[in-house]
C-alpha atoms as a PDB file:
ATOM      1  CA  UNK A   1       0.000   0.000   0.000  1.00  0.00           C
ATOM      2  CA  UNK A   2       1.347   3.414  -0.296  1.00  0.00           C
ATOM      3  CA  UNK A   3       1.869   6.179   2.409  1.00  0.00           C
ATOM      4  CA  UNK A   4      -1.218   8.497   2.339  1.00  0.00           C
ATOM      5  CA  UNK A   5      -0.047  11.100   4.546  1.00  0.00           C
ATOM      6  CA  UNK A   6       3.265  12.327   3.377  1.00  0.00           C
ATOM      7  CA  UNK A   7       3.717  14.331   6.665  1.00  0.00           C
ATOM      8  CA  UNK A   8       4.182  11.319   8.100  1.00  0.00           C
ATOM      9  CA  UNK A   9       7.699  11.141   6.269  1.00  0.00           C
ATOM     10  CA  UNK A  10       8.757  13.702   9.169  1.00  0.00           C
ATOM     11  CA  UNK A  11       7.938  11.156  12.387  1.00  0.00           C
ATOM     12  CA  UNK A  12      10.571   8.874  10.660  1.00  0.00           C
ATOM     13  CA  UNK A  13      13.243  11.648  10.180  1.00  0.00           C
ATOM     14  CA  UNK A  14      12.858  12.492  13.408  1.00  0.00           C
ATOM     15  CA  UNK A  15      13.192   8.476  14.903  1.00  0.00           C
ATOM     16  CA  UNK A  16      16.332   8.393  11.969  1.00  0.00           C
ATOM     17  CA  UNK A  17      17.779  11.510  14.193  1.00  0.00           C
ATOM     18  CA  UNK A  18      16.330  11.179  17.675  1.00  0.00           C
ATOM     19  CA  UNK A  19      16.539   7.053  17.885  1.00  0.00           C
ATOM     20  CA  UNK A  20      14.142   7.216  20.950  1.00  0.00           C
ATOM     21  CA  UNK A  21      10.914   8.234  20.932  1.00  0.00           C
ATOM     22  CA  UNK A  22      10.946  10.747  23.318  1.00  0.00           C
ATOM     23  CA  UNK A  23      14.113  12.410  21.377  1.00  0.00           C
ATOM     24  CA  UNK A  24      11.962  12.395  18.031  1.00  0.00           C
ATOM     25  CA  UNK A  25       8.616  13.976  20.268  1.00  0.00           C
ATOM     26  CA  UNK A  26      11.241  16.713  21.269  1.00  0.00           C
ATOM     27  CA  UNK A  27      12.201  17.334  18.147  1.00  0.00           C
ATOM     28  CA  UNK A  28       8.859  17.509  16.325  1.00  0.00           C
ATOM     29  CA  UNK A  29       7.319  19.382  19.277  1.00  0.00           C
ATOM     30  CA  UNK A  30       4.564  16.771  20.063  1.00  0.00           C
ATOM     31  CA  UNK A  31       4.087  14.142  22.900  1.00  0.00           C
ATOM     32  CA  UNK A  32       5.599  10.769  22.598  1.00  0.00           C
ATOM     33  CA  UNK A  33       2.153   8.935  22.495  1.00  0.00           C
ATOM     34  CA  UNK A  34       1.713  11.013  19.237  1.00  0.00           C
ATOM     35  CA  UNK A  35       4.881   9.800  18.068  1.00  0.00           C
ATOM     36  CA  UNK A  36       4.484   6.230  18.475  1.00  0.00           C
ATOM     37  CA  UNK A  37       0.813   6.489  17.000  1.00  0.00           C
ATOM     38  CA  UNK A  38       1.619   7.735  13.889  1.00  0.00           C
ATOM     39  CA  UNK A  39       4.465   5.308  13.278  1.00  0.00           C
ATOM     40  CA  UNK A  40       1.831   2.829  13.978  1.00  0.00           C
ATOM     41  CA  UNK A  41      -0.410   4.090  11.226  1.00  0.00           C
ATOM     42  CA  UNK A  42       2.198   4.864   8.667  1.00  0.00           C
ATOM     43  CA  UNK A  43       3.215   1.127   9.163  1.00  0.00           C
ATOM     44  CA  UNK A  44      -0.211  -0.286   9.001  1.00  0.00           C
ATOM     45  CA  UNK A  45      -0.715   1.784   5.885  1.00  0.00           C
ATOM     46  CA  UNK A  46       2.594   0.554   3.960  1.00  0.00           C
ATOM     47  CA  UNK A  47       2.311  -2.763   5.022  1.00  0.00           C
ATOM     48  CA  UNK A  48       6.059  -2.506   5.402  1.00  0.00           C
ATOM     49  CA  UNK A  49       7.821  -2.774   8.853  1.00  0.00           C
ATOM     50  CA  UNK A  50      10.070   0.571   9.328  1.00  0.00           C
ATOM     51  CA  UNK A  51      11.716  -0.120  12.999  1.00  0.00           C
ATOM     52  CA  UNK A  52      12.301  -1.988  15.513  1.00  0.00           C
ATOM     53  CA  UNK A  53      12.327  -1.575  19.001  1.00  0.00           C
ATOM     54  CA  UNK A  54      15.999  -2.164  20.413  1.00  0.00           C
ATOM     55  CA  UNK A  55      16.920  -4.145  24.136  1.00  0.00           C
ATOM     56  CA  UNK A  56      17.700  -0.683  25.236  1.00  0.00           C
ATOM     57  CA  UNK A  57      14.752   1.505  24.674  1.00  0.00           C
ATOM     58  CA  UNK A  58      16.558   2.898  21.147  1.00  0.00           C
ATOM     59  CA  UNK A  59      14.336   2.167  18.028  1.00  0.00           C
ATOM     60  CA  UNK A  60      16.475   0.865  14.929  1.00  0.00           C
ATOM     61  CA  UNK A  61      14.996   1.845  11.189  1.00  0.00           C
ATOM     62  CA  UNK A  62      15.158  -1.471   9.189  1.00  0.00           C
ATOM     63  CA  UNK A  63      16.121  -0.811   5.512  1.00  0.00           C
ATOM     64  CA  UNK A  64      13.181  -0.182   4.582  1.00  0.00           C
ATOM     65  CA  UNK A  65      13.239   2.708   7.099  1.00  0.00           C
ATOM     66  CA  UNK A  66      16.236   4.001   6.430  1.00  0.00           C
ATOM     67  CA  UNK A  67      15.171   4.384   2.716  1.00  0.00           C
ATOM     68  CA  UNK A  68      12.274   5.962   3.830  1.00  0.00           C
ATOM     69  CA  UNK A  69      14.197   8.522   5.884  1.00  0.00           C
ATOM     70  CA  UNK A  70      16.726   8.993   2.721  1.00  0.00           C
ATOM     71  CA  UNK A  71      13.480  10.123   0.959  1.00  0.00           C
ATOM     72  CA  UNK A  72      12.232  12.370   3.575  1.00  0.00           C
ATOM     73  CA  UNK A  73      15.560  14.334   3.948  1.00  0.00           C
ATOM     74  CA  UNK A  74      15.967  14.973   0.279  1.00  0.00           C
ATOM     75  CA  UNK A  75      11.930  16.355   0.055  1.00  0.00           C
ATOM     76  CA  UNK A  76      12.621  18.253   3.826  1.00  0.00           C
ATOM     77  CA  UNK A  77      15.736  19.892   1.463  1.00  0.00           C
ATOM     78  CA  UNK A  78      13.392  20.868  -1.033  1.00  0.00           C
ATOM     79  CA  UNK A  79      11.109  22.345   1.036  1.00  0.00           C
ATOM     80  CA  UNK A  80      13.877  24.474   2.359  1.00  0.00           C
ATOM     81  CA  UNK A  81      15.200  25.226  -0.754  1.00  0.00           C
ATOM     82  CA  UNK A  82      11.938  26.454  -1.961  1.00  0.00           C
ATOM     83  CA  UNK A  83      10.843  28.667   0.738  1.00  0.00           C
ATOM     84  CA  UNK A  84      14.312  30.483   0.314  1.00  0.00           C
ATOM     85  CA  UNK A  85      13.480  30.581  -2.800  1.00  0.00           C
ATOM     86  CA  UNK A  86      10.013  32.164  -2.141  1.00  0.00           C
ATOM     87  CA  UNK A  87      11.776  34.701   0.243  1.00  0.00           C
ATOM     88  CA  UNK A  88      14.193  35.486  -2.038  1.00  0.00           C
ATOM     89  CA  UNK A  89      11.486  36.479  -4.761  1.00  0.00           C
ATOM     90  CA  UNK A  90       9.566  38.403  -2.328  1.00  0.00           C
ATOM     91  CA  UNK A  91      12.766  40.153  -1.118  1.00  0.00           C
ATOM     92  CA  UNK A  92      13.999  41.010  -4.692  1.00  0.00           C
ATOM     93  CA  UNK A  93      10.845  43.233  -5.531  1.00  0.00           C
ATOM     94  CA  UNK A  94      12.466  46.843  -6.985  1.00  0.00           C
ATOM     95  CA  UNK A  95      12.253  49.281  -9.330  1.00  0.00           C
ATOM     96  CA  UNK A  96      10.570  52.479  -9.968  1.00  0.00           C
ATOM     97  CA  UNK A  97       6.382  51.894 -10.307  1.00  0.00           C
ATOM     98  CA  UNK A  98       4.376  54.767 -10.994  1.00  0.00           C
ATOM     99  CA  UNK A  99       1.450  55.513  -9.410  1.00  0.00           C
ATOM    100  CA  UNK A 100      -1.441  58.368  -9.823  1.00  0.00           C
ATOM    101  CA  UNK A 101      -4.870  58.707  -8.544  1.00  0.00           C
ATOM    102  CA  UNK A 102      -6.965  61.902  -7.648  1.00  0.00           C
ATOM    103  CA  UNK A 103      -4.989  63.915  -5.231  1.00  0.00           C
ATOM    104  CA  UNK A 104      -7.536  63.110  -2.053  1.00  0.00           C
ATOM    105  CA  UNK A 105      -6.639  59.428  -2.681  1.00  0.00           C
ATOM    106  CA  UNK A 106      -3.009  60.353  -2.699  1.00  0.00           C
ATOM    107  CA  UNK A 107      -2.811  62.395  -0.162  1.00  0.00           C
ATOM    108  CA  UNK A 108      -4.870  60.116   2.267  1.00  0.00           C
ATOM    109  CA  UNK A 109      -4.796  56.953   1.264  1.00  0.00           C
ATOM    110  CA  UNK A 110      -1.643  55.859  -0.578  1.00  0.00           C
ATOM    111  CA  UNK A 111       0.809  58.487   1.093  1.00  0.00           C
ATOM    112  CA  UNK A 112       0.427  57.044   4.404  1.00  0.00           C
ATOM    113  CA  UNK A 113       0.944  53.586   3.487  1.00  0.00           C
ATOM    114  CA  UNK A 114       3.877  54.335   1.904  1.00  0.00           C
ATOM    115  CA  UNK A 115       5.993  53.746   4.709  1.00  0.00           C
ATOM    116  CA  UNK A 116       4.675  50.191   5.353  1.00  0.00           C
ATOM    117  CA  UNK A 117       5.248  48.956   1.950  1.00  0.00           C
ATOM    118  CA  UNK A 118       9.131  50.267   1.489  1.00  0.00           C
ATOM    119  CA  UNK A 119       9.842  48.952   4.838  1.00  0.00           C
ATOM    120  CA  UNK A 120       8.912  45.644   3.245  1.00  0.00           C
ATOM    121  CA  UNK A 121      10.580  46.174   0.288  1.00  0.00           C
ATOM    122  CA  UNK A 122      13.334  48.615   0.224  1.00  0.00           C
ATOM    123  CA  UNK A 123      14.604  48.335  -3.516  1.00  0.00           C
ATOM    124  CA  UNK A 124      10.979  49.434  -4.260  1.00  0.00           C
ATOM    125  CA  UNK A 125      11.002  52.992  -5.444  1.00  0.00           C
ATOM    126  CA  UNK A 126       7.141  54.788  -6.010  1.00  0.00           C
ATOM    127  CA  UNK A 127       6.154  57.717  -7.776  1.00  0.00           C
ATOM    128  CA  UNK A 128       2.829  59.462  -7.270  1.00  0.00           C
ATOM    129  CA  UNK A 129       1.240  61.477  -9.114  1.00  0.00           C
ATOM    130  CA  UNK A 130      -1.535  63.197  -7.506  1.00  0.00           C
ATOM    131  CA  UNK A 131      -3.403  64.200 -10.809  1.00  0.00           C
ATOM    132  CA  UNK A 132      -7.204  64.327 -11.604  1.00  0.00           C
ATOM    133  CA  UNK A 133      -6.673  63.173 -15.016  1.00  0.00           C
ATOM    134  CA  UNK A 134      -7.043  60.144 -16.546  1.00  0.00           C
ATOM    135  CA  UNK A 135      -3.199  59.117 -17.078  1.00  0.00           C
ATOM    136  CA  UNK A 136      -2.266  56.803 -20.087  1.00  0.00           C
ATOM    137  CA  UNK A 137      -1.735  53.033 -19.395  1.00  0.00           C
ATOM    138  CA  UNK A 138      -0.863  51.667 -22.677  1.00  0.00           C
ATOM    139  CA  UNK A 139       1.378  54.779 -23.438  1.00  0.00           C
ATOM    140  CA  UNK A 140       2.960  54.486 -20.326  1.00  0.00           C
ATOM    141  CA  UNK A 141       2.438  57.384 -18.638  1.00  0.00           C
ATOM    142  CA  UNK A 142       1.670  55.593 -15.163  1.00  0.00           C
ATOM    143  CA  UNK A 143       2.213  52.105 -13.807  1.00  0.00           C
ATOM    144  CA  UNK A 144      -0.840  52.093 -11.968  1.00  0.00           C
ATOM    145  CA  UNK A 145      -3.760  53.905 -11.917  1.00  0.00           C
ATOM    146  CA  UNK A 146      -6.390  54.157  -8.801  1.00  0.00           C
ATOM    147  CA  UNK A 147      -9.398  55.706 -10.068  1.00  0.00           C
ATOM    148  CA  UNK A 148     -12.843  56.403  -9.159  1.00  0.00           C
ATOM    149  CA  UNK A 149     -14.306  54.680 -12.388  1.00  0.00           C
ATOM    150  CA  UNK A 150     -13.499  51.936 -15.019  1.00  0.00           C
ATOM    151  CA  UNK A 151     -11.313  53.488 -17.648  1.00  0.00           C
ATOM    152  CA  UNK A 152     -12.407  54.578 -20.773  1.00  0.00           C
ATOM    153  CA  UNK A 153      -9.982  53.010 -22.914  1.00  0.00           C
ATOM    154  CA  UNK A 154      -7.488  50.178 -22.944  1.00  0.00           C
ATOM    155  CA  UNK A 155      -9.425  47.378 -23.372  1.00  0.00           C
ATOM    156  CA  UNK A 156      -8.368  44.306 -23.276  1.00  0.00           C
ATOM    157  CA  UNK A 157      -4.462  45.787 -22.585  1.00  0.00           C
ATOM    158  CA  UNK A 158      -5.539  47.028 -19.279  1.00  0.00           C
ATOM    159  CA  UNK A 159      -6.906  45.001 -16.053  1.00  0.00           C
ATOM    160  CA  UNK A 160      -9.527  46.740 -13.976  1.00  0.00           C
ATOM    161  CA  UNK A 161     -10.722  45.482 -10.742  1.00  0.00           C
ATOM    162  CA  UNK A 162     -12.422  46.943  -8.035  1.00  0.00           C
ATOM    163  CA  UNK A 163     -10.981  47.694  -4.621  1.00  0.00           C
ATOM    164  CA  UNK A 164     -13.534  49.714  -2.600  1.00  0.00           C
ATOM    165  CA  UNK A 165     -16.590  51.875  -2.087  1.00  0.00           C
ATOM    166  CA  UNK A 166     -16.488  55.216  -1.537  1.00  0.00           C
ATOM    167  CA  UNK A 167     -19.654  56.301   0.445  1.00  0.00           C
ATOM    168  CA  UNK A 168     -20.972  60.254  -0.184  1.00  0.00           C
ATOM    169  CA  UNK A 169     -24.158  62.246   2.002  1.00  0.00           C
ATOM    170  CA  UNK A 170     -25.231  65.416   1.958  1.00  0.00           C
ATOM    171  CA  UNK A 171     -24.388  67.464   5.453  1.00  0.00           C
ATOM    172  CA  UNK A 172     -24.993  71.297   6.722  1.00  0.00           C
ATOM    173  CA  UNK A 173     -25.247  73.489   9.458  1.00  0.00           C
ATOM    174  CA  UNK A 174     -27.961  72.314  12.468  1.00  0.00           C
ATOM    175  CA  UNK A 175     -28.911  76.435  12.770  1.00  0.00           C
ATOM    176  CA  UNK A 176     -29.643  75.893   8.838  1.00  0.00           C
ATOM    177  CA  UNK A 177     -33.384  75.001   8.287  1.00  0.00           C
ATOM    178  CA  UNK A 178     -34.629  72.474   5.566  1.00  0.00           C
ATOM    179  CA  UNK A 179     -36.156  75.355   3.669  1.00  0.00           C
ATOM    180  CA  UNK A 180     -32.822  77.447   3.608  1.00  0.00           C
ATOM    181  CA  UNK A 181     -30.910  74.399   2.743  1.00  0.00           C
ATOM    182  CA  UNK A 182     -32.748  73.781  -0.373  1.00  0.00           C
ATOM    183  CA  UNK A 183     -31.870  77.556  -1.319  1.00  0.00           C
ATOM    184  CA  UNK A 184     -28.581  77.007  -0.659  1.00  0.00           C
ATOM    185  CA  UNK A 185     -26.188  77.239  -4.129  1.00  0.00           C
ATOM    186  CA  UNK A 186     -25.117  73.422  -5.374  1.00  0.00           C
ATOM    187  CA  UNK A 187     -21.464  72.850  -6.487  1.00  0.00           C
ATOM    188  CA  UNK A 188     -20.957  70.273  -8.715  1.00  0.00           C
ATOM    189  CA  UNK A 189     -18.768  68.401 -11.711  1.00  0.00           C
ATOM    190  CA  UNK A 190     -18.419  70.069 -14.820  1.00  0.00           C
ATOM    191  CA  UNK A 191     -19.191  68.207 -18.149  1.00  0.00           C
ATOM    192  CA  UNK A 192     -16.107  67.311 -19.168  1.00  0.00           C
ATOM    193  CA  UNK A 193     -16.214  65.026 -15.715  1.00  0.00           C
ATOM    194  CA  UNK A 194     -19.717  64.310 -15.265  1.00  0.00           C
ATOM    195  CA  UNK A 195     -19.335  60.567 -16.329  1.00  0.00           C
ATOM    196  CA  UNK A 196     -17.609  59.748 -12.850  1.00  0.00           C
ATOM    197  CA  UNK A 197     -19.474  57.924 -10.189  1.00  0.00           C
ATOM    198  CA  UNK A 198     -19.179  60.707  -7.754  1.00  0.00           C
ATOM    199  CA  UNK A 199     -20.155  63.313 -10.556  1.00  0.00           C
ATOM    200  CA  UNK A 200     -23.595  61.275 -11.426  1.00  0.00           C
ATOM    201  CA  UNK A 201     -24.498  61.219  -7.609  1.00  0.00           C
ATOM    202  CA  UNK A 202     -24.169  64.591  -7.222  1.00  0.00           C
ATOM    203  CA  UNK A 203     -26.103  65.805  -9.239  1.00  0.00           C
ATOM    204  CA  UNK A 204     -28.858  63.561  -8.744  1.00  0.00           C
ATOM    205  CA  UNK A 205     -28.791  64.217  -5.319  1.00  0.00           C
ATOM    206  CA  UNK A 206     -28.720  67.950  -6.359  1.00  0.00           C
ATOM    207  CA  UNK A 207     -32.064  67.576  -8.110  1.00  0.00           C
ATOM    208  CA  UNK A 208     -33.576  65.668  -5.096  1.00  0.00           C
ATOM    209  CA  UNK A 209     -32.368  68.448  -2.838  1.00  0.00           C
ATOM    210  CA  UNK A 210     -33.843  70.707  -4.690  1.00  0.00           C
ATOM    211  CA  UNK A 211     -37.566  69.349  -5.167  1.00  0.00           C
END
């Protein structure tokens, strides 16, 4: 039969290192009863006997244990070798990325986070460009963009995905009655920008104000 649980492969390095069951529970951090169980299983499972208890309390891997243990060493190597790898990658992020958004996103959102993300990755260098207009992504103008609507153009060459909600209301004074409030003057996008989300709620909200 074969081994179902490949973790298991770690309860044999550990008898291959430790020799005694309490040596192995030290090293994997469990309890010896834990130990001895899963040996039990992994050898009902295989069908294959993978130690043997010594006079002296030691337990011996037969050969087919020690092959076993052969095997989990060179996959416990990989494992290593692949989370340095992994760390490596994560650590070798750099470069120069452009961002741009509207200036109150810049200012209040992405400027203060700065600080967290180059602490993370220090080759990392960012540009942003607090600008309300729609930068270029296919002619390179910015890296990223973090808008308040889908872009216009693109298409296909650009990826567009949503990361928030902005929420908007309508506030004024408390010594400002309902009647002088609807009197009040209403400031709004002008038509070049009235396709934006933020635009369009305005000035709906404008007209409901106003009835």
């Amino acid at each position: 039969m074969q081994m179902r649980n490949w973790s298991d492969l770690r309860y044999i390095l550990a008898i291959s290192r430790g020799e005694t069951l309490a040596a192995a529970a030290r090293l994997l951090g469990v309890d010896d009863t834990s130990v001895a169980r899963r040996l039990t299983a992994m050898q009902q499972a295989t069908g294959t006997l993978l130690y043997q208890r010594l006079p002296d309390g030691t337990l011996q891997l037969t050969t087919a244990g020690k092959r076993t243990a052969q095997h989990a060493e060179k996959i416990e190597r990989e494992i290593g070798a692949l989370d340095g790898l992994l760390k490596g990658t994560d650590d070798a992020v750099s470069g120069i990325v452009r961002i741009t958004s509207v200036p109150i996103i810049v200012n209040h959102i992405l400027v203060p986070a700065v600080d967290s993300l180059l602490q993370r990755h220090p080759k990392l260098q960012l540009e942003l460009v607090a600008d309300p207009r729609d930068l270029s992504l296919t002619r390179r103008e910015t890296d990223l963009a973090l808008r308040l609507a889908r872009p216009k153009t693109g298409g296909t060459k650009v990826t567009a995905r949503c990361v928030g909600t902005i929420r908007y209301d309508v506030y004024a004074s408390v010594s400002c009655s309902l009647r002088e409030a609807k009197a009040l003057p209403w400031l709004t996008y002008d038509e070049s920008m009235a396709h934006l989300p933020q635009a369009r709620w305005i000035a709906k909200a404008g007209s409901r104000a106003r009835q």
